[in-house]
C-alpha atoms as a PDB file:
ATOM      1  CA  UNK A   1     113.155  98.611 168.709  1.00  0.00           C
ATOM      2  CA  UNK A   2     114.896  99.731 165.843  1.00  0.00           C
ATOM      3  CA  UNK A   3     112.570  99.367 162.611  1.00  0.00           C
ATOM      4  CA  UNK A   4     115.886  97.686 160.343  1.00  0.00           C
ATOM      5  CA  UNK A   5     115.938  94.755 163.120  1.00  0.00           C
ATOM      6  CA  UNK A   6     111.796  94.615 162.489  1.00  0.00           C
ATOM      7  CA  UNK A   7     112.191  94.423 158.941  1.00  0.00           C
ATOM      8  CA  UNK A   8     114.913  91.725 158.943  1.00  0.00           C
ATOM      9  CA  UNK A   9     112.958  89.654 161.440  1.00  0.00           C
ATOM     10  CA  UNK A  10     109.274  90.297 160.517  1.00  0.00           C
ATOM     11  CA  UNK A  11     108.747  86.178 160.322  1.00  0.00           C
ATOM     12  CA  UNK A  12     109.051  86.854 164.519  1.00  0.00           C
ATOM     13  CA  UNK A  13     106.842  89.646 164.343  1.00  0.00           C
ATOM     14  CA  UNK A  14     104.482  88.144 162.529  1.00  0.00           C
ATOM     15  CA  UNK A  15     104.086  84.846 164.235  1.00  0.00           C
ATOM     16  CA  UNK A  16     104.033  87.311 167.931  1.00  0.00           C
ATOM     17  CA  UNK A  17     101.296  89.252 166.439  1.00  0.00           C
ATOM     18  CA  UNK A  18      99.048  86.105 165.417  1.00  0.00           C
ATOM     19  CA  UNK A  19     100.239  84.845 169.060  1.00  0.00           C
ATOM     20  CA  UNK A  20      98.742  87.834 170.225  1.00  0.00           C
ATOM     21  CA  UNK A  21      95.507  87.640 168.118  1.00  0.00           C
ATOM     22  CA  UNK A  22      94.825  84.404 169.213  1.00  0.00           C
ATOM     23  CA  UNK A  23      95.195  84.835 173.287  1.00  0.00           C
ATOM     24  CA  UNK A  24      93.203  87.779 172.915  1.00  0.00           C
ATOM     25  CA  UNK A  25      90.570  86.150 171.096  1.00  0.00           C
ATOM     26  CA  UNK A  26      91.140  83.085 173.674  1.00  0.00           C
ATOM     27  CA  UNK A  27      90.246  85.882 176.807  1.00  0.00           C
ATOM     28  CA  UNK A  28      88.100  87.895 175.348  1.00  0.00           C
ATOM     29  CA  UNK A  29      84.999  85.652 173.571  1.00  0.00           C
ATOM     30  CA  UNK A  30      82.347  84.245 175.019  1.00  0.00           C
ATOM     31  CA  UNK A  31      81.435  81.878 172.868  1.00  0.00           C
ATOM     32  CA  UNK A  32      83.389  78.704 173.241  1.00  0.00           C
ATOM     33  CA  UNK A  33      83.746  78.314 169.232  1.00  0.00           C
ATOM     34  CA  UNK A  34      86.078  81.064 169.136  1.00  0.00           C
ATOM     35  CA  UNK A  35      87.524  80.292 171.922  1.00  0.00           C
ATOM     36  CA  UNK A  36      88.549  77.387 170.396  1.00  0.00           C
ATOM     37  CA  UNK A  37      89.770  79.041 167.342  1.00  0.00           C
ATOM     38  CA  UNK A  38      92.289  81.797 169.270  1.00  0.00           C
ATOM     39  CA  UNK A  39      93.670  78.501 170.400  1.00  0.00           C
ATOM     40  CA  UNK A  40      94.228  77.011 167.430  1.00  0.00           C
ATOM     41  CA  UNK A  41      95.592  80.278 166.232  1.00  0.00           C
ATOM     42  CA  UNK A  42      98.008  80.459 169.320  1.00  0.00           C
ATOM     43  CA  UNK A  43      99.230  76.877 168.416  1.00  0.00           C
ATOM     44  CA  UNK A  44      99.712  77.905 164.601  1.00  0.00           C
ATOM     45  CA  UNK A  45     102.116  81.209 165.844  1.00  0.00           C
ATOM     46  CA  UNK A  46     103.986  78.828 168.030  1.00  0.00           C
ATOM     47  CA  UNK A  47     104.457  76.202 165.121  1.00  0.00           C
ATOM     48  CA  UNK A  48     105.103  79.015 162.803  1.00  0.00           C
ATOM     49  CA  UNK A  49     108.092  80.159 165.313  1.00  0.00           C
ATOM     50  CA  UNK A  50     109.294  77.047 165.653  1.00  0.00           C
ATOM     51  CA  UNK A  51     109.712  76.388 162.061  1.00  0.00           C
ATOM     52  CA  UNK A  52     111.649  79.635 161.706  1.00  0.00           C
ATOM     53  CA  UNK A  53     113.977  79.561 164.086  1.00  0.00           C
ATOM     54  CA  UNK A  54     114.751  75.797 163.045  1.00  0.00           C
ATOM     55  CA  UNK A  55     115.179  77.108 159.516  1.00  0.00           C
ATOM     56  CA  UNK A  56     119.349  78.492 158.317  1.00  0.00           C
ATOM     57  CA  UNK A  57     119.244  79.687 155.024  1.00  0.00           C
ATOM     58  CA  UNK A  58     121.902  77.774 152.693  1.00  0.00           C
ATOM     59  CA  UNK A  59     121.500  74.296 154.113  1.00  0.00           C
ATOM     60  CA  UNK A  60     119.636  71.277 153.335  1.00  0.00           C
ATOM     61  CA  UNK A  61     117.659  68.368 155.180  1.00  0.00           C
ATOM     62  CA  UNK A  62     119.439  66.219 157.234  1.00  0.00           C
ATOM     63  CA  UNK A  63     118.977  63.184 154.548  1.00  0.00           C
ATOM     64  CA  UNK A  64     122.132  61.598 153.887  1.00  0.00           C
ATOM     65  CA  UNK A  65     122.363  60.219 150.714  1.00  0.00           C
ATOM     66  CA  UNK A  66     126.253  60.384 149.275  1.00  0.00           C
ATOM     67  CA  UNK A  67     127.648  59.294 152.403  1.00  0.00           C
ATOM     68  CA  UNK A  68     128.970  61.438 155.074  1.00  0.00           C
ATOM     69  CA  UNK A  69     128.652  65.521 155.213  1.00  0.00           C
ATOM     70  CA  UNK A  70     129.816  67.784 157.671  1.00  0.00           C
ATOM     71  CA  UNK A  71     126.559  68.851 159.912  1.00  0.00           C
ATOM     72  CA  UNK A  72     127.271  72.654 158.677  1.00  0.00           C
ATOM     73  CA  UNK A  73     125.723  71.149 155.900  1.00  0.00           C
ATOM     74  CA  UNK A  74     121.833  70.966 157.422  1.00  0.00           C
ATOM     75  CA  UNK A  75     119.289  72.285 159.178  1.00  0.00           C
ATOM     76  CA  UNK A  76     118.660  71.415 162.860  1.00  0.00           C
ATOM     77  CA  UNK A  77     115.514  68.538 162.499  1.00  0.00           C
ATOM     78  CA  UNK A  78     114.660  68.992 165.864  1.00  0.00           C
ATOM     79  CA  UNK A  79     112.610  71.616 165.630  1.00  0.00           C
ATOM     80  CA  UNK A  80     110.560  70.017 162.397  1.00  0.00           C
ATOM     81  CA  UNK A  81     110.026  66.884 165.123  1.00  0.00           C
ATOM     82  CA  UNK A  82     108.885  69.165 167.281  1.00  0.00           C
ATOM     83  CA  UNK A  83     106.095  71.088 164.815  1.00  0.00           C
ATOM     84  CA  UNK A  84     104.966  67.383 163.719  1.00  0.00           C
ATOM     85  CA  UNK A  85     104.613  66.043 167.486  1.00  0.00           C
ATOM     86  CA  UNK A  86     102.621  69.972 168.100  1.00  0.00           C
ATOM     87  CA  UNK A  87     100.293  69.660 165.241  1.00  0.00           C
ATOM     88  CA  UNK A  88      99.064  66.157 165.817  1.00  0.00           C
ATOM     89  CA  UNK A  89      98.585  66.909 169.863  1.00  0.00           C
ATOM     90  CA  UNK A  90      96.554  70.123 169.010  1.00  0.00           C
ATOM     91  CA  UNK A  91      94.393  68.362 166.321  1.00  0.00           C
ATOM     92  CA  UNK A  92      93.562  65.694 168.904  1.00  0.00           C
ATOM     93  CA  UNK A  93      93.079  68.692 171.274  1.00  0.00           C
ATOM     94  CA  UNK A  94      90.670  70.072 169.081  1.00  0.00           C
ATOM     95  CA  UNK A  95      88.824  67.431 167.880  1.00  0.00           C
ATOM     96  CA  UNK A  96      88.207  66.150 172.102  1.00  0.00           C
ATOM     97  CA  UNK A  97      86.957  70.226 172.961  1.00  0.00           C
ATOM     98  CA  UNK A  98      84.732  70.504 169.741  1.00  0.00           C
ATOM     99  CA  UNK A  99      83.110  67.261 171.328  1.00  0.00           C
ATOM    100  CA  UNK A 100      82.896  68.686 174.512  1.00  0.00           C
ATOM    101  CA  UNK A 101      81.672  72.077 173.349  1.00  0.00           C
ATOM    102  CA  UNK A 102      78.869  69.982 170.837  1.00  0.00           C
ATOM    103  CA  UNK A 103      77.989  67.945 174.304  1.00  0.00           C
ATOM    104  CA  UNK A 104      77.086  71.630 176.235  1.00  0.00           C
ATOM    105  CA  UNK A 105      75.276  72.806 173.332  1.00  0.00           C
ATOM    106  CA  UNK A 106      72.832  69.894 173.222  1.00  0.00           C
ATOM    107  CA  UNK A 107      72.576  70.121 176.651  1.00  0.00           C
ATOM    108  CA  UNK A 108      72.014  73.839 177.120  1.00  0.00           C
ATOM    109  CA  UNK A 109      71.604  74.702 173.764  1.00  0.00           C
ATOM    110  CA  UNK A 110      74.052  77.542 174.143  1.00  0.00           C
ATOM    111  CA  UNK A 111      77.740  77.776 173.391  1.00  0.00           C
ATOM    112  CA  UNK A 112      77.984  81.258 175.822  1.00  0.00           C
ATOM    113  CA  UNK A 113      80.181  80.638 177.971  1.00  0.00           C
ATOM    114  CA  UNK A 114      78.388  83.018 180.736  1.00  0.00           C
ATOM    115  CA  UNK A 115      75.196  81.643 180.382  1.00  0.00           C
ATOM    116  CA  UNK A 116      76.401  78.355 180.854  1.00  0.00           C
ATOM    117  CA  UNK A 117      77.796  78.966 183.865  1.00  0.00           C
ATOM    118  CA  UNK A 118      74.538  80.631 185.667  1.00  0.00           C
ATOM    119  CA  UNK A 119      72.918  77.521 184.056  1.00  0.00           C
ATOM    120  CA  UNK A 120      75.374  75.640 185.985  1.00  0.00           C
ATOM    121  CA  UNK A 121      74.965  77.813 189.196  1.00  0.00           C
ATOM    122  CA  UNK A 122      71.021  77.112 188.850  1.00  0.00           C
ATOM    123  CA  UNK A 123      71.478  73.651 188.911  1.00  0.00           C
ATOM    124  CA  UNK A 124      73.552  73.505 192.216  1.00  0.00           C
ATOM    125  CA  UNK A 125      76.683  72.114 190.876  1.00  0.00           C
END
């Protein structure tokens, strides 16, 4: 990769190397808290890509206000939608796996992922 292109485009880079940090982090951990957070920072690259490639310098939001425009004129708001619809689906996905992760730890008073399975092996199910 030539390093001009990576300089021009480091928005891309940037959002592939949070991308990155949160899938590793998602593998990786044990603990289901930061497992939880690499996802979160996985869905905040992806949003973050989305919003940049949806983005063309020199144009506006498609609000209409004097009448008609060429489209030339604005920015794509389909990828915007898109962001919106993302962010509310991953706070609900959240917000349902923190409950389910505050469920295991009263119940095995662990949030180790390992140690909840052998718990689980233990028990027979």
């Amino acid at each position: 990769m030539n390093l001009a292109n990576l300089l021009n485009n480091y928005e891309e880079a940037v959002a592939m190397i949070l991308f990155g940090i949160g899938f590793s982090n998602l593998l990786l951990q044990k603990n289901l808290i930061k497992k939880i957070i690499g996802l979160n920072i996985m869905d905040t690259a992806t949003y973050l890509f989305l919003a940049l490639k949806g983005y063309v310098s020199g144009r506006k939001a498609p609000i209409v206000v004097d009448g008609g425009q060429s489209v030339e004129a604005y920015i794509n708001p389909i990828p915007s939608g898109l962001v919106l619809t993302g962010i509310v689906v991953s706070v609900s996905v959240t917000a349902l796996m923190l409950s389910l992760t505050i469920r295991l730890y009263r119940r095995y008073h662990t949030l180790d992922l390992d140690e909840i399975t052998t718990r689980l092996k233990k028990e027979g199910r």
